[in-house]
N, C-alpha and C. Protein backbone atom coordinates (compact mmCIF):
# COMPACT_ATOMS: atom_id res chain seq x y z
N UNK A 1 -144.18 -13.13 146.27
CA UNK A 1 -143.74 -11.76 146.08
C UNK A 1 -143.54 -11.50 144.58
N UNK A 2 -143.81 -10.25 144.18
CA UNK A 2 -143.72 -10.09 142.68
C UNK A 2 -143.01 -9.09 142.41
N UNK A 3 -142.38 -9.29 141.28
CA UNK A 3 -141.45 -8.19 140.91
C UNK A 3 -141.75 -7.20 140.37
N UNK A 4 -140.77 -5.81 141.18
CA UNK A 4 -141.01 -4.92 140.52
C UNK A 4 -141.36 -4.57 138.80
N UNK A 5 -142.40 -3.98 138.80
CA UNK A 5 -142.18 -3.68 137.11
C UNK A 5 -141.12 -2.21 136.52
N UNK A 6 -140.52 -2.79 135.55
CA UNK A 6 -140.07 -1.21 135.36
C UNK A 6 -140.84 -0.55 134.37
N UNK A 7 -140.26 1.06 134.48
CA UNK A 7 -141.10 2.15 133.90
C UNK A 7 -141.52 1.43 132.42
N UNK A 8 -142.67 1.71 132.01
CA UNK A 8 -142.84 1.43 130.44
C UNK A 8 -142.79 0.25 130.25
N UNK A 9 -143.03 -1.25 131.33
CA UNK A 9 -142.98 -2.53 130.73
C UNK A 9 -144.52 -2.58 130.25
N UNK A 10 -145.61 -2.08 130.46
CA UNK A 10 -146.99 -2.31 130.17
C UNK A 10 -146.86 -2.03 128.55
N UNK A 11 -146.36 -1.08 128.64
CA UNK A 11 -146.45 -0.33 126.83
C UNK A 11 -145.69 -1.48 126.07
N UNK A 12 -144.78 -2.66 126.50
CA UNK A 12 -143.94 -3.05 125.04
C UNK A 12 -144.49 -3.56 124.67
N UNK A 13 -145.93 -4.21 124.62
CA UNK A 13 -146.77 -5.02 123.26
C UNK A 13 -146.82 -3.41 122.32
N UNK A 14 -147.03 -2.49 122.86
CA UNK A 14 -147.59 -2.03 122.13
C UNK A 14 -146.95 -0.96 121.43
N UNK A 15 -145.51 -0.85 121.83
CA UNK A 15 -144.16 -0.84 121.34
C UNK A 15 -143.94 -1.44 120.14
N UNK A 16 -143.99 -2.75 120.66
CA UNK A 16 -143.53 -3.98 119.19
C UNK A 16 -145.15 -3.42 118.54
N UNK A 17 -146.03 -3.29 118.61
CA UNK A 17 -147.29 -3.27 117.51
C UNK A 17 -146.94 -2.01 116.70
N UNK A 18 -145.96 -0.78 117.53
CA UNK A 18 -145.89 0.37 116.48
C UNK A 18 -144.72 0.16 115.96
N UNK A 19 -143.68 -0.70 115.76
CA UNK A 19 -142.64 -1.23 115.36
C UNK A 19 -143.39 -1.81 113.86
N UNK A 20 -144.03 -2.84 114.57
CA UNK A 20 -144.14 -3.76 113.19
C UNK A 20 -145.12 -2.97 111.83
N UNK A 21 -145.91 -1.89 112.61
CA UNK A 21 -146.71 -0.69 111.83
C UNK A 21 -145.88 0.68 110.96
N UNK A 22 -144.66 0.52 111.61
CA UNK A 22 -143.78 1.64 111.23
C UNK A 22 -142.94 0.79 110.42
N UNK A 23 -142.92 -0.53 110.31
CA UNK A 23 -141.70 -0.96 109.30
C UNK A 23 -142.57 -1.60 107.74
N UNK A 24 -144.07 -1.48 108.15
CA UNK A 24 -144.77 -1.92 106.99
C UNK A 24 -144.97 -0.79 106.43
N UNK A 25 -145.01 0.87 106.97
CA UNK A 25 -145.49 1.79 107.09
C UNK A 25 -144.31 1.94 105.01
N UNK A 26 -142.98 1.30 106.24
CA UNK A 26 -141.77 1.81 105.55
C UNK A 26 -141.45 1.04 104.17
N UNK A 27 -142.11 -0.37 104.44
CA UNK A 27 -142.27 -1.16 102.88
C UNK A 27 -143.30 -0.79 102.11
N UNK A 28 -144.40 -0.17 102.39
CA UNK A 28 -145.20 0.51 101.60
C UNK A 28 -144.86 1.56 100.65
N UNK A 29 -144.05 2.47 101.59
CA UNK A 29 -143.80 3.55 100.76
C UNK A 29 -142.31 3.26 99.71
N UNK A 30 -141.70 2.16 100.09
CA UNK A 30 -140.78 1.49 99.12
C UNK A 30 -140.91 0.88 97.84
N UNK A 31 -142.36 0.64 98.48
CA UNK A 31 -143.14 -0.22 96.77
C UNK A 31 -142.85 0.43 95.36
N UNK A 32 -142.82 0.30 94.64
CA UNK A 32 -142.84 0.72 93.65
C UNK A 32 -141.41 2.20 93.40
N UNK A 33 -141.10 2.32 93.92
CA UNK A 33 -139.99 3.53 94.04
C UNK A 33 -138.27 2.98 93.52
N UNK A 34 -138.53 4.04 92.47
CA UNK A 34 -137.42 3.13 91.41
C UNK A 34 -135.84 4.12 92.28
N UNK A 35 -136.59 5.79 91.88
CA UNK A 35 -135.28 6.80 92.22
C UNK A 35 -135.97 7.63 93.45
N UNK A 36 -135.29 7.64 94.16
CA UNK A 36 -135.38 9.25 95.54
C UNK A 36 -134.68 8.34 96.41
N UNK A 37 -135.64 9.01 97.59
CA UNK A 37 -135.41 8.74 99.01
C UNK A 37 -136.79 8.67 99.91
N UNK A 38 -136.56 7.71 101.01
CA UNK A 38 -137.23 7.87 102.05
C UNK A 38 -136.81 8.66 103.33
N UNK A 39 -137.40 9.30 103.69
CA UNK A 39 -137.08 10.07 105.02
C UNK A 39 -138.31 9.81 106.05
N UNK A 40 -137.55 9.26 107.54
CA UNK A 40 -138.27 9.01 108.60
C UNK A 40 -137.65 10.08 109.51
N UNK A 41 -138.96 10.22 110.31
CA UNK A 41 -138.95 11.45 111.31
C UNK A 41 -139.37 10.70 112.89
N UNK A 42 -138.33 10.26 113.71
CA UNK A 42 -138.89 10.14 115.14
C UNK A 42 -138.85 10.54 116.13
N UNK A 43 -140.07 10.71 116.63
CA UNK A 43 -140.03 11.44 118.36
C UNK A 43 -139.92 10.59 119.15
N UNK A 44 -139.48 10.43 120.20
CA UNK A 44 -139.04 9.89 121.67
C UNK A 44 -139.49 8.59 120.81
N UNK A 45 -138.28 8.12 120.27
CA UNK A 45 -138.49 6.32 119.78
C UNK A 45 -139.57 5.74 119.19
N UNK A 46 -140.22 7.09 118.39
CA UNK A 46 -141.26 6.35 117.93
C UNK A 46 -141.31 7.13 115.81
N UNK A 47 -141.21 6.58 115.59
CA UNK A 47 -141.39 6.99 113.68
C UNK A 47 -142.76 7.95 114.06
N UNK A 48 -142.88 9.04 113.84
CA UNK A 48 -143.81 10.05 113.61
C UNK A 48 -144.51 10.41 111.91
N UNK A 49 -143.43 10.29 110.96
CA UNK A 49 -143.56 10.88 109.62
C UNK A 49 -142.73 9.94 108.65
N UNK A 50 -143.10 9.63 107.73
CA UNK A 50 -142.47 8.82 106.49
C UNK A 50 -142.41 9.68 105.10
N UNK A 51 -141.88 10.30 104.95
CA UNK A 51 -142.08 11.58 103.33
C UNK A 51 -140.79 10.67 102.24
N UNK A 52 -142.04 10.85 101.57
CA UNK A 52 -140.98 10.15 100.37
C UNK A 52 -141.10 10.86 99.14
N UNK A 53 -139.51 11.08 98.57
CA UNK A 53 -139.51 12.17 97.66
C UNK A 53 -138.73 11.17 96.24
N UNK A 54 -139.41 11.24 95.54
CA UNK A 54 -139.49 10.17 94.34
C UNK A 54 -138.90 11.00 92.96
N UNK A 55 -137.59 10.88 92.38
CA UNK A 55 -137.18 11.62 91.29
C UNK A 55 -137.75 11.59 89.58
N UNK A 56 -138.06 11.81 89.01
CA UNK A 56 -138.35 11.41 87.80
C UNK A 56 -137.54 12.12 86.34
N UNK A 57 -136.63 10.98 85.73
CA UNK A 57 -135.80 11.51 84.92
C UNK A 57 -136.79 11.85 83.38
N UNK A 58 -136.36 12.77 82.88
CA UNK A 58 -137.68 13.02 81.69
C UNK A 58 -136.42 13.06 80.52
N UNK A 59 -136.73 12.05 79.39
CA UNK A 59 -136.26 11.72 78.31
C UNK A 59 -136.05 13.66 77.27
N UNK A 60 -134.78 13.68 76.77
CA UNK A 60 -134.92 15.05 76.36
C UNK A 60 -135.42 14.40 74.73
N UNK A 61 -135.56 15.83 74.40
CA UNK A 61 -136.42 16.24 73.27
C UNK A 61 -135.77 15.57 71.82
C-alpha cells in the first residue's frame, strides 16, 4: 500500500531548483554593489522580481 501524496509533493525538486535560482539570482545582483538596496518581489512563495537600486555619491566641485 502506498502513501498518500500530499498536494504539491511532485513540485519540491522543483521548488528547491527555484530556490537555489532565486538565491544566485540574489548573489548576482549583490556583486559588485558597494551603496543601495536590493528589493525582492514574491508571489505565492516564489521570488518573481529582484530590482536593485544602486546609489552613487559624486565628489563636489
Amino acid at each position: 500500500m502506498t502513501e498518500p501524496t500530499k498536494p504539491g509533493a511532485g513540485n519540491q525538486g522543483e521548488s528547491e531548483r527555484h530556490l537555489e535560482e532565486s538565491i544566485a539570482s540574489v548573489r548576482e545582483a549583490l556583486t559588485g554593489l558597494r551603496y543601495g538596496a536590493v528589493q525582492l518581489t514574491v508571489h505565492e512563495g516564489r521570488v518573481v522580481q529582484i530590482d536593485v537600486t544602486e546609489k552613487r555619491r559624486l565628489k563636489p566641485n
